[in-house]
N, C-alpha and C. Protein backbone atom coordinates (compact mmCIF):
# COMPACT_ATOMS: atom_id res chain seq x y z
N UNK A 1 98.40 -114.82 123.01
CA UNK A 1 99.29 -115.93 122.75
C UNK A 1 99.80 -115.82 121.31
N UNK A 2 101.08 -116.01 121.15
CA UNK A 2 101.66 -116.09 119.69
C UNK A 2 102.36 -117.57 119.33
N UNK A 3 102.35 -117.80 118.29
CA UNK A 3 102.50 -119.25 117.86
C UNK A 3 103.79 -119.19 117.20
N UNK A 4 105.14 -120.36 117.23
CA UNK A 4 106.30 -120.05 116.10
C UNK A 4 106.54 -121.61 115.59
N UNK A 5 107.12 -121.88 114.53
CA UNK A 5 107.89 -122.75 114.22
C UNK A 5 109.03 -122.92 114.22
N UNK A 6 109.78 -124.48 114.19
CA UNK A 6 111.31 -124.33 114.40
C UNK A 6 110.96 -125.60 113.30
N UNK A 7 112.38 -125.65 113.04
CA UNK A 7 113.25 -126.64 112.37
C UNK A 7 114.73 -126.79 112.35
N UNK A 8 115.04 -127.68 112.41
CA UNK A 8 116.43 -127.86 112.49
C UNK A 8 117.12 -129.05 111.68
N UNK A 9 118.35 -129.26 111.30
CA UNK A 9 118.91 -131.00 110.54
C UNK A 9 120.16 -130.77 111.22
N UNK A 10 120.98 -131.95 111.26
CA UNK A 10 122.35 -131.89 111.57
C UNK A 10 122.92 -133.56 110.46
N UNK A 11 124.11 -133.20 110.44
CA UNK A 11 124.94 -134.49 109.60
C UNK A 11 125.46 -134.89 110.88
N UNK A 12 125.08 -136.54 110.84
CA UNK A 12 125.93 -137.40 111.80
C UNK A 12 127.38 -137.80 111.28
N UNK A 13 127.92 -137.79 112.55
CA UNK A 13 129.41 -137.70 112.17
C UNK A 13 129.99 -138.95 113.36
N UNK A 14 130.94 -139.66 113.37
CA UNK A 14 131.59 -140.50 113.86
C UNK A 14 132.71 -139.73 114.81
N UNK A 15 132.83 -139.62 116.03
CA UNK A 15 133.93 -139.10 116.73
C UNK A 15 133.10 -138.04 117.69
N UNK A 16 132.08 -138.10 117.19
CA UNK A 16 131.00 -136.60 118.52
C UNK A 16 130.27 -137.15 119.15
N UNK A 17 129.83 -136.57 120.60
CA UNK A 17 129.02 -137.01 121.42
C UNK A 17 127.54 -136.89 120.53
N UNK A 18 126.73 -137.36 120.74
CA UNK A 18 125.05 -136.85 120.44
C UNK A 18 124.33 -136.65 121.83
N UNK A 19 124.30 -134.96 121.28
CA UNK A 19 123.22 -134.57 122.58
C UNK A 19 122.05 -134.19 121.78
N UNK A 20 120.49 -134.56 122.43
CA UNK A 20 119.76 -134.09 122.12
C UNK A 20 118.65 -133.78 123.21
N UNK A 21 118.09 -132.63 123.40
CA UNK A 21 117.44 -132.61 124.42
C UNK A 21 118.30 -132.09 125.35
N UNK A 22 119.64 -131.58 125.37
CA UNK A 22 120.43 -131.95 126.31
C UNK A 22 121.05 -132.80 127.12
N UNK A 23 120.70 -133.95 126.32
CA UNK A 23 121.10 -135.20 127.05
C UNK A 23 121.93 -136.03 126.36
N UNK A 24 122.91 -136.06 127.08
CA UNK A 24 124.27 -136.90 126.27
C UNK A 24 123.73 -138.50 126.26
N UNK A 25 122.91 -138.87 124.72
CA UNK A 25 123.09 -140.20 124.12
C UNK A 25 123.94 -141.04 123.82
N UNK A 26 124.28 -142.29 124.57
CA UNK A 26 125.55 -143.08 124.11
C UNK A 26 124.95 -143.82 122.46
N UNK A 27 125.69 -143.48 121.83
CA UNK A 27 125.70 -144.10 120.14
C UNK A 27 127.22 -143.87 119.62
N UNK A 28 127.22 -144.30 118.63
CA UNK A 28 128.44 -144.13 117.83
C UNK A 28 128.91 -143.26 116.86
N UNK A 29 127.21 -142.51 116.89
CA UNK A 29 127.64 -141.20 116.36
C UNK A 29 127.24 -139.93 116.60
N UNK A 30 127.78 -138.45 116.94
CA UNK A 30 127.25 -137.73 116.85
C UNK A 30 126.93 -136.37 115.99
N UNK A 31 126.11 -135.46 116.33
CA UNK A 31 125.88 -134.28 115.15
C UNK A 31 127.13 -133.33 114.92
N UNK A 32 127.14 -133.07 113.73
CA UNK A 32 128.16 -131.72 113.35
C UNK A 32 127.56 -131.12 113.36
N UNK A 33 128.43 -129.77 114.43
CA UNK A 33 127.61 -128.59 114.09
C UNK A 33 129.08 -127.64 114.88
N UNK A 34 128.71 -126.46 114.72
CA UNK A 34 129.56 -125.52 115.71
C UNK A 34 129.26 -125.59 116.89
N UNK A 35 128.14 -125.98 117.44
CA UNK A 35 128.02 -125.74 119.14
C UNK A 35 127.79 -127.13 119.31
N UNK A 36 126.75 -127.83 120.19
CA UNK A 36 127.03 -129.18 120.65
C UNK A 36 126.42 -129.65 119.62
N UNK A 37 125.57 -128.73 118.73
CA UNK A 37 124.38 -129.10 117.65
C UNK A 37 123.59 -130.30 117.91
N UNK A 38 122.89 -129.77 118.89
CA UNK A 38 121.71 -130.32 119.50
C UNK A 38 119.99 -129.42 118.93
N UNK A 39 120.06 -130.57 117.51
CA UNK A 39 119.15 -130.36 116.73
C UNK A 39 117.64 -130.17 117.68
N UNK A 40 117.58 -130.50 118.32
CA UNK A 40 115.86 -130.66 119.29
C UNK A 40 115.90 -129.12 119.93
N UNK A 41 117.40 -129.09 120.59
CA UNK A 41 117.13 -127.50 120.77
C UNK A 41 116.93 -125.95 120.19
N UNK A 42 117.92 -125.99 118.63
CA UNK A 42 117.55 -126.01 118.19
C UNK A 42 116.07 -125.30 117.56
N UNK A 43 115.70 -126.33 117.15
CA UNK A 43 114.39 -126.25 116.86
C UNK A 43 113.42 -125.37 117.65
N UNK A 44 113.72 -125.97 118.97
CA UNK A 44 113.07 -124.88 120.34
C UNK A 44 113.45 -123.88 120.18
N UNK A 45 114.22 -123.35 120.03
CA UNK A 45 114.88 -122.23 120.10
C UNK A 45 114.66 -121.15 118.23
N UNK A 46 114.07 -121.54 117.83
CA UNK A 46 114.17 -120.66 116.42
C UNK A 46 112.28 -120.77 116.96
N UNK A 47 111.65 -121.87 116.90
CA UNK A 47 110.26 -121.86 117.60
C UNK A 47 109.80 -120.57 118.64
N UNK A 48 110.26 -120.40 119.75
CA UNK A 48 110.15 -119.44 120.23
C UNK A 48 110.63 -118.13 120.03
N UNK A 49 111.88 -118.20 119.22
CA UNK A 49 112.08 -116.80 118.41
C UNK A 49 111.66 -116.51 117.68
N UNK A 50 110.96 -117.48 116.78
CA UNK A 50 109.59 -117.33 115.25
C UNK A 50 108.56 -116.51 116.53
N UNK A 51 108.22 -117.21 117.61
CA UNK A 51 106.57 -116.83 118.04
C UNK A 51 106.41 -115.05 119.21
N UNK A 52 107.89 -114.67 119.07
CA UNK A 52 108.36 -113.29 119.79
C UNK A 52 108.71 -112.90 118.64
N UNK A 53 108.72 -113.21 117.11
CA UNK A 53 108.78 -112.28 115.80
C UNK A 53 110.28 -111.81 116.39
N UNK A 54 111.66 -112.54 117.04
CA UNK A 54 112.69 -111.98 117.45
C UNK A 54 113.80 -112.83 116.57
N UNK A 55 113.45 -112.97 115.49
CA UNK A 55 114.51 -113.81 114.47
C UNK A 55 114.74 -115.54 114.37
N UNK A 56 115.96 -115.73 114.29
CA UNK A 56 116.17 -117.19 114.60
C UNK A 56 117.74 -117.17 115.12
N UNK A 57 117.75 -118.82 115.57
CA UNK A 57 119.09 -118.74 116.28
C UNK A 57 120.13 -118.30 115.59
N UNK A 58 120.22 -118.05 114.20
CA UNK A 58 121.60 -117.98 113.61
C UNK A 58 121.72 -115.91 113.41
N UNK A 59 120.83 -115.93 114.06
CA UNK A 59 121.11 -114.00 113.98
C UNK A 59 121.60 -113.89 115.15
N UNK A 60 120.97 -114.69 116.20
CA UNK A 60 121.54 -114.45 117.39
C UNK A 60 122.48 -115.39 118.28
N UNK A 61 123.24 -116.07 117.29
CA UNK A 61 124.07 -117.06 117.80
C UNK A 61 124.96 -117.57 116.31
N UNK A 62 125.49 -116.51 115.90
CA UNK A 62 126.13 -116.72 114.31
C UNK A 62 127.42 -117.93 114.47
N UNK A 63 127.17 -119.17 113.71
CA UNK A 63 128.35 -120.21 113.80
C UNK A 63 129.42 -119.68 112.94
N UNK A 64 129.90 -118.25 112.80
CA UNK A 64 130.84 -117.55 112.69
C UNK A 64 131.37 -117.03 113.96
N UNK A 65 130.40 -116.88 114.45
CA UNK A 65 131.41 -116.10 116.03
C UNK A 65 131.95 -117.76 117.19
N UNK A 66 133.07 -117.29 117.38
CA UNK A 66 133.73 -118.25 118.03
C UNK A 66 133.89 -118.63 119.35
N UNK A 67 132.93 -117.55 120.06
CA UNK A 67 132.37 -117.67 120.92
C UNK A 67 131.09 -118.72 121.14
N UNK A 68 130.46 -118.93 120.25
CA UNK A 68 129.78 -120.08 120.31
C UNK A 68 130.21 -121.47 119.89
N UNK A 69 131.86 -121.92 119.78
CA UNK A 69 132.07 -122.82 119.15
C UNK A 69 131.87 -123.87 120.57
N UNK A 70 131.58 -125.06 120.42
CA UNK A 70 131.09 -126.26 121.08
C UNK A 70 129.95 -125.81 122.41
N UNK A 71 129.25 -125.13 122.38
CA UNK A 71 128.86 -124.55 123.54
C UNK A 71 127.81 -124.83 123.60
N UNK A 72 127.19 -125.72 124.86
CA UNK A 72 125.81 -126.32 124.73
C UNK A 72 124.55 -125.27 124.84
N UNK A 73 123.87 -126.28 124.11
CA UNK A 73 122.52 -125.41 123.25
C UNK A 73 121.73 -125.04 124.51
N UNK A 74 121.64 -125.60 125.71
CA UNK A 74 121.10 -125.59 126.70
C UNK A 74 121.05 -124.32 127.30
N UNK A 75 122.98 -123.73 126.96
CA UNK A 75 122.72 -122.36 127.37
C UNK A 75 122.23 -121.56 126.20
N UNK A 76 122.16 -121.59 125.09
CA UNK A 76 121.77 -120.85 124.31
C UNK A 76 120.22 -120.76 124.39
N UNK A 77 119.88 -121.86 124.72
CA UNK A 77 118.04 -121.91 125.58
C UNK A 77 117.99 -120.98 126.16
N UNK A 78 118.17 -121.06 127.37
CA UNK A 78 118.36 -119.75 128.81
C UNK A 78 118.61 -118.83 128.08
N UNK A 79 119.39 -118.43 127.20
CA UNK A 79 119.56 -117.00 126.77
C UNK A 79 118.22 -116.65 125.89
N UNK A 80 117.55 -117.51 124.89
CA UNK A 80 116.73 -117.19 124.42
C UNK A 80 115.12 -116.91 125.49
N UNK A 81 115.30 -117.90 126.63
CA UNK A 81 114.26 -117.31 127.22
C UNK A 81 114.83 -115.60 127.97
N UNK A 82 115.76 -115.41 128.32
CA UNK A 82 116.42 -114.27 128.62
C UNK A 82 115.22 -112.95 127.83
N UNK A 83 115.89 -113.52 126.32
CA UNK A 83 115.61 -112.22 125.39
C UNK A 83 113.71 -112.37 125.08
N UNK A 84 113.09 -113.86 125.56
CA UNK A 84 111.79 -113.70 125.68
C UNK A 84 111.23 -112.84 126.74
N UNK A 85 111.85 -112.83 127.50
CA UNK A 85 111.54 -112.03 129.16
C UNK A 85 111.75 -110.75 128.94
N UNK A 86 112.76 -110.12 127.98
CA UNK A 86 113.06 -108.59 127.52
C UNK A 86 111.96 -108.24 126.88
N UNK A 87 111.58 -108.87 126.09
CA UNK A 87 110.14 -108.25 125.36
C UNK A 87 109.01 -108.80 125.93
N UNK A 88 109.08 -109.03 127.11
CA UNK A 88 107.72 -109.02 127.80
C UNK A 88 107.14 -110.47 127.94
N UNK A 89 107.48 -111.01 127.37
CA UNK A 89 107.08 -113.08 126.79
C UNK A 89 107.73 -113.86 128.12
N UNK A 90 106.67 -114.86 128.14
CA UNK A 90 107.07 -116.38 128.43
C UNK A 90 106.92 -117.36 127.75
N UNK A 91 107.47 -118.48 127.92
CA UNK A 91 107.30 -119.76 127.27
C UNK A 91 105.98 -120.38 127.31
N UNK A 92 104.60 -120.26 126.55
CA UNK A 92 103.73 -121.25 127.09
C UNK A 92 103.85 -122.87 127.32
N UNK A 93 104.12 -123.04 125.71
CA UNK A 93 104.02 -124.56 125.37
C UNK A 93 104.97 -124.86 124.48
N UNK A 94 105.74 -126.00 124.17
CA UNK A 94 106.76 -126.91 123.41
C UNK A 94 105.88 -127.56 122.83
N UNK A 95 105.92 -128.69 122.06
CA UNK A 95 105.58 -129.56 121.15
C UNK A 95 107.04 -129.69 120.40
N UNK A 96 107.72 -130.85 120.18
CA UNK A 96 108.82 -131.12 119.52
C UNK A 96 108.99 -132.60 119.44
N UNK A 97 109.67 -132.91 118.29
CA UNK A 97 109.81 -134.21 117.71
C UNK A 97 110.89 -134.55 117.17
N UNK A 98 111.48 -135.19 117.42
CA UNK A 98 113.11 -135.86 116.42
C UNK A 98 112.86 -136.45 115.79
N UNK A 99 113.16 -136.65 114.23
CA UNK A 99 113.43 -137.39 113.69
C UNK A 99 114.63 -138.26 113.54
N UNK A 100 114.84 -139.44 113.30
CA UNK A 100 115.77 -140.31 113.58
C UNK A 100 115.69 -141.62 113.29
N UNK A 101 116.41 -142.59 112.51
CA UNK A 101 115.89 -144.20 112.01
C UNK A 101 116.73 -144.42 113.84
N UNK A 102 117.77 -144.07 113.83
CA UNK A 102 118.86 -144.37 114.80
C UNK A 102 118.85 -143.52 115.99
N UNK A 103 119.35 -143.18 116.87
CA UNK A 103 118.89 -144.50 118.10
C UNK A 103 118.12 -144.25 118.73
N UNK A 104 117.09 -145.56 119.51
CA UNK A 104 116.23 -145.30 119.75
C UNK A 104 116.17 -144.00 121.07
N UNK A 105 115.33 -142.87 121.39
CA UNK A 105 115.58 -142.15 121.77
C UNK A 105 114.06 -142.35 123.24
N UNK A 106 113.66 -143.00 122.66
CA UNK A 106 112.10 -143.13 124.15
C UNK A 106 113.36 -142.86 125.53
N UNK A 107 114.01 -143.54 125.96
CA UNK A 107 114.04 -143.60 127.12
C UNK A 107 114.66 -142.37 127.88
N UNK A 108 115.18 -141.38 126.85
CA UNK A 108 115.64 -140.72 127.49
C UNK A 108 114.16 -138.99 127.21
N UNK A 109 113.43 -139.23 126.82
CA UNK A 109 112.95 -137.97 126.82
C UNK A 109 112.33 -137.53 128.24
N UNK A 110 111.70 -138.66 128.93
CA UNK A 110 111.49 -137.50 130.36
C UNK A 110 112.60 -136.66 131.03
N UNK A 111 113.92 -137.28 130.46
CA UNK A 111 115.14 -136.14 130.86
C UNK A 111 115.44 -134.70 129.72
N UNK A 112 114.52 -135.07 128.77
CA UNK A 112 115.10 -134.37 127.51
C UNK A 112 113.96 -132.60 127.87
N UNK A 113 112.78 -133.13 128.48
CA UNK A 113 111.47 -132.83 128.66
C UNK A 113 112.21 -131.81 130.08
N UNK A 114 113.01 -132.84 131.19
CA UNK A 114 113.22 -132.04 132.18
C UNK A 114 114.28 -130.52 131.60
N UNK A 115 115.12 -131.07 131.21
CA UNK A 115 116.47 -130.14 130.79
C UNK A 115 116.28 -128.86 130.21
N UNK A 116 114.82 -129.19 129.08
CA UNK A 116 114.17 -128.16 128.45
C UNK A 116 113.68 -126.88 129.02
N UNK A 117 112.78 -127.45 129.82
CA UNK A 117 111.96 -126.80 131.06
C UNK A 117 113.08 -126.27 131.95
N UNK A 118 113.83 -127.20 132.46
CA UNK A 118 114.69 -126.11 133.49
C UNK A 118 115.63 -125.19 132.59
N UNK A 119 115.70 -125.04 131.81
CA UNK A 119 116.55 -123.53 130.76
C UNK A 119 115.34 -122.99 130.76
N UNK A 120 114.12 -123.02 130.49
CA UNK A 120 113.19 -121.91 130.56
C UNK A 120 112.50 -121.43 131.31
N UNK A 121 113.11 -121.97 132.35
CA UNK A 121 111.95 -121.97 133.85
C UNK A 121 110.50 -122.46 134.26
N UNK A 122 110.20 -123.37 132.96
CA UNK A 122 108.59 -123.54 133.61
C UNK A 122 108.65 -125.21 133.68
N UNK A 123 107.29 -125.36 133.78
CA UNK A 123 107.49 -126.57 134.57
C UNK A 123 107.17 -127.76 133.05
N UNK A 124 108.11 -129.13 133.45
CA UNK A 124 107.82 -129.71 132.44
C UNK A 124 106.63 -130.42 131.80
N UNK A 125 106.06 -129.98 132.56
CA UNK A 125 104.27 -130.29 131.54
C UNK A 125 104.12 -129.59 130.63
N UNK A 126 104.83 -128.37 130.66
CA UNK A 126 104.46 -127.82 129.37
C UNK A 126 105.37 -127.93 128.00
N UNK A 127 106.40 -129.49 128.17
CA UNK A 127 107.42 -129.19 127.22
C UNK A 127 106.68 -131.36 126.88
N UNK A 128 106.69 -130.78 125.45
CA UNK A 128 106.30 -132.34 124.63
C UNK A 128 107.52 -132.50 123.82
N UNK A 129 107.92 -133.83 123.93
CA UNK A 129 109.32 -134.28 122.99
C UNK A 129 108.62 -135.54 122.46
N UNK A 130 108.88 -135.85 121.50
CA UNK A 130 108.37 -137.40 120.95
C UNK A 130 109.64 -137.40 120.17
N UNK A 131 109.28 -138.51 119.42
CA UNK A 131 110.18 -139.08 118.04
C UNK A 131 109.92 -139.67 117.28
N UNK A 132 110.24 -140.21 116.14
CA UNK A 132 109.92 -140.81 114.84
C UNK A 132 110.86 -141.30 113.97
N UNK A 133 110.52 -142.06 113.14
CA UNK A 133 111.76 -142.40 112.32
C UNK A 133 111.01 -142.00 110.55
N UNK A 134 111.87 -142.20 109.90
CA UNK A 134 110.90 -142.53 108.77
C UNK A 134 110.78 -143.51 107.70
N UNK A 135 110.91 -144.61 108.62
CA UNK A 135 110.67 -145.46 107.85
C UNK A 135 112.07 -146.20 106.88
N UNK A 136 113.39 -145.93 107.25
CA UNK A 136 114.07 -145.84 106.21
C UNK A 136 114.75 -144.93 104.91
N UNK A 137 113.22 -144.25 104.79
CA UNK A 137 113.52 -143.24 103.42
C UNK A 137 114.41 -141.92 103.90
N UNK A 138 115.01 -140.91 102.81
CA UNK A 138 115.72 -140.03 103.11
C UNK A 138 116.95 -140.05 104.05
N UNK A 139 117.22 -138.91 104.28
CA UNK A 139 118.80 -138.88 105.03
C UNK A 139 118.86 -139.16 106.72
N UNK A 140 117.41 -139.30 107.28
CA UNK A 140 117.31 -139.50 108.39
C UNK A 140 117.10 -140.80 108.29
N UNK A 141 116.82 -141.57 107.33
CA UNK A 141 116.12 -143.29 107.29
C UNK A 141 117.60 -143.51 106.96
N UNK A 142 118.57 -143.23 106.50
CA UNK A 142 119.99 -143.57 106.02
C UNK A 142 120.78 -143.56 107.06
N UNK A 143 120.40 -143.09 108.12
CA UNK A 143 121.72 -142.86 109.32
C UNK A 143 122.40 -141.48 108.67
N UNK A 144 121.87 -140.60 107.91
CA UNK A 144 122.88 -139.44 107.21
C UNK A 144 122.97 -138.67 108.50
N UNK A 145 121.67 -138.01 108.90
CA UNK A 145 121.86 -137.31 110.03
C UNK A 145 120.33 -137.29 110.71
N UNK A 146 120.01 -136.20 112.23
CA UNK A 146 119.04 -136.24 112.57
C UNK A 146 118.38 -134.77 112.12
N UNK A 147 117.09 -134.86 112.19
CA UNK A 147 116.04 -133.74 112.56
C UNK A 147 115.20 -133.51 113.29
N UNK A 148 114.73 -132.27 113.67
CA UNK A 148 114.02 -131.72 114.68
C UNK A 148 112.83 -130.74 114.10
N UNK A 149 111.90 -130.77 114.66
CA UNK A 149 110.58 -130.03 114.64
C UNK A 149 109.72 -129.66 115.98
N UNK A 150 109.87 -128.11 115.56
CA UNK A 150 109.01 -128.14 116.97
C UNK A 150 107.80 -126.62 116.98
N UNK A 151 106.97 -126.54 117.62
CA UNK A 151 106.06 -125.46 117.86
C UNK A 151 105.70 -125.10 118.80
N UNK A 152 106.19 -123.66 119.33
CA UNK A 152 105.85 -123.47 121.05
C UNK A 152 104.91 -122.20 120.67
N UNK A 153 104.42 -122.08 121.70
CA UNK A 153 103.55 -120.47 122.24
C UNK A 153 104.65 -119.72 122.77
N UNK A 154 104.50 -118.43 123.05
CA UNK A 154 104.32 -117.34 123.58
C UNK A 154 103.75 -116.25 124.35
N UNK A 155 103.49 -116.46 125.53
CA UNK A 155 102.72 -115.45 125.95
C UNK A 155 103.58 -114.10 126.80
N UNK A 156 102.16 -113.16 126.59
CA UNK A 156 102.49 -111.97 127.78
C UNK A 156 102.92 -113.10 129.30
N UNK A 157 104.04 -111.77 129.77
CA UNK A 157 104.84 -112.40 131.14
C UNK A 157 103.75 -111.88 132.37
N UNK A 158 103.34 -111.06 131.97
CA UNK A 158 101.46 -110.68 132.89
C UNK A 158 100.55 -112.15 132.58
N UNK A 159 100.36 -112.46 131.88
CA UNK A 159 99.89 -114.05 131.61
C UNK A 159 100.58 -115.05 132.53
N UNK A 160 101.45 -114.81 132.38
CA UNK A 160 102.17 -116.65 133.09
C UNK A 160 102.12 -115.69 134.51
N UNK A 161 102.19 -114.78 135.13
CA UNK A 161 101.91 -114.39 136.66
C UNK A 161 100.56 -114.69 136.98
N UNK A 162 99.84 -113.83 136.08
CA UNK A 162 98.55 -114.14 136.85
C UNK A 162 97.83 -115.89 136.73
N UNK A 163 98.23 -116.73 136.17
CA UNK A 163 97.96 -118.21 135.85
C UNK A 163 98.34 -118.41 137.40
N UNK A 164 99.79 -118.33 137.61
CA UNK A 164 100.66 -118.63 138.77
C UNK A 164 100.13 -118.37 140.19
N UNK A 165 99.78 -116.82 140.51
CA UNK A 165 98.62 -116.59 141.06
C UNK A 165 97.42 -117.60 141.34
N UNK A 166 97.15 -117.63 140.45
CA UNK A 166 95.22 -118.29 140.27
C UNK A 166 95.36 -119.93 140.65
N UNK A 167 96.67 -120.34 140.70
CA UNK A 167 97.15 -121.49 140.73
C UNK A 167 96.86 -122.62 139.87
N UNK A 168 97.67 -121.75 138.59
CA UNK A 168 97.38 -122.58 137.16
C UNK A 168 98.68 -122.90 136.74
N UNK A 169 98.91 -123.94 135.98
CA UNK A 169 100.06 -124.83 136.08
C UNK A 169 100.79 -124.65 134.65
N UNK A 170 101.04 -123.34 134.69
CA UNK A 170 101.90 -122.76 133.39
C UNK A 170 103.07 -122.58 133.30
C-alpha cells in the first residue's frame, strides 16, 4: 500500500456554477479555475498521483492546454484512475475534506462520495468527504474562496482482485 497527499484552493467568483465533489451546488458563487475547478477533486486527484509517485494534476492536465478549458474534474478523475491502472495501482481509500465558511455542504456529500467512486470504479465505502469551516478566520472564513484536503492509498491491482475474490469490500 502507498500513501499520497492532495491539496487544492480556488477563488470564489460570482457568475460560476460551484461544483464540488462533482456535484453542481446551488450558491451564488462559484470557483475560478480553468476546468470546472472542483477543488475536492482536485485534491483527489494530486492524492492519488502523490501515492503512484506519478506527479500532480498540473503535469498532467496543464491549465495552459486548452483542451482542458471548463472540463469537468470528474473526467480528469477517470483519467487519473486510467494512468493508476497503467502502473499496476488501484484506488484503496479517499479521506477528503472541504474547507468552506459558505455553503453549507452536508447534504450533498453522499452524492459527492457517490460521483467519486463511480470515476474510480470502487465502491463508495471507500471514499470519505467531510467539511469544515474555519471559524471565520482566513480566506476561506471570508467567503474569498474554498479548499480541499485529501489522503488516499494505493494499492497493487493484484490486491484489489484478490480482496474481490475473497469477497472483501475494496
Amino acid at each position: 500500500m502507498r500513501v499520497g497527499t492532495g491539496f487544492d484552493v480556488h477563488r470564489l467568483q460570482e457568475g460560476r456554477k460551484l461544483i464540488l465533489g462533482g456535484v453542481e451546488i446551488p450558491w451564488e458563487k462559484g470557483l475560478l479555475g480553468h476546468s470546472d475547478a472542483d477543488v475536492l477533486i482536485h485534491a483527489v486527484m494530486d492524492a492519488l498521483l502523490g501515492a503512484a509517485a506519478l506527479g500532480d494534476i498540473g503535469q498532467h492536465f496543464p491549465d495552459t492546454d486548452q483542451a482542458y478549458r471548463g472540463i469537468s474534474s470528474l473526467e480528469l478523475l477517470k483519467r487519473v484512475g486510467e494512468l493508476l491502472r497503467g502502473k499496476g495501482y488501484g484506488a484503496g481509500n479517499i479521506d477528503a475534506v472541504v474547507i468552506a465558511q459558505q455553503p453549507k455542504i452536508a447534504p450533498f456529500i453522499p452524492s459527492m462520495r457517490e460521483k467519486i467512486a463511480g470515476a474510480l470504479a470502487v465502491s463508495p465505502e471507500q471514499v470519505s468527504v467531510k467539511a469544515t469551516t474555519t471559524e471565520g478566520l482566513g480566506f476561506c472564513g471570508q467567503g474569498e474562496g474554498i479548499a480541499a484536503q485529501a489522503a488516499a492509498t494505493v494499492v497493487p491491482s493484484a490486491a484489489l482482485y484478490s480482496d474481490r475474490q475473497a469477497g472483501g469490500d475494496r
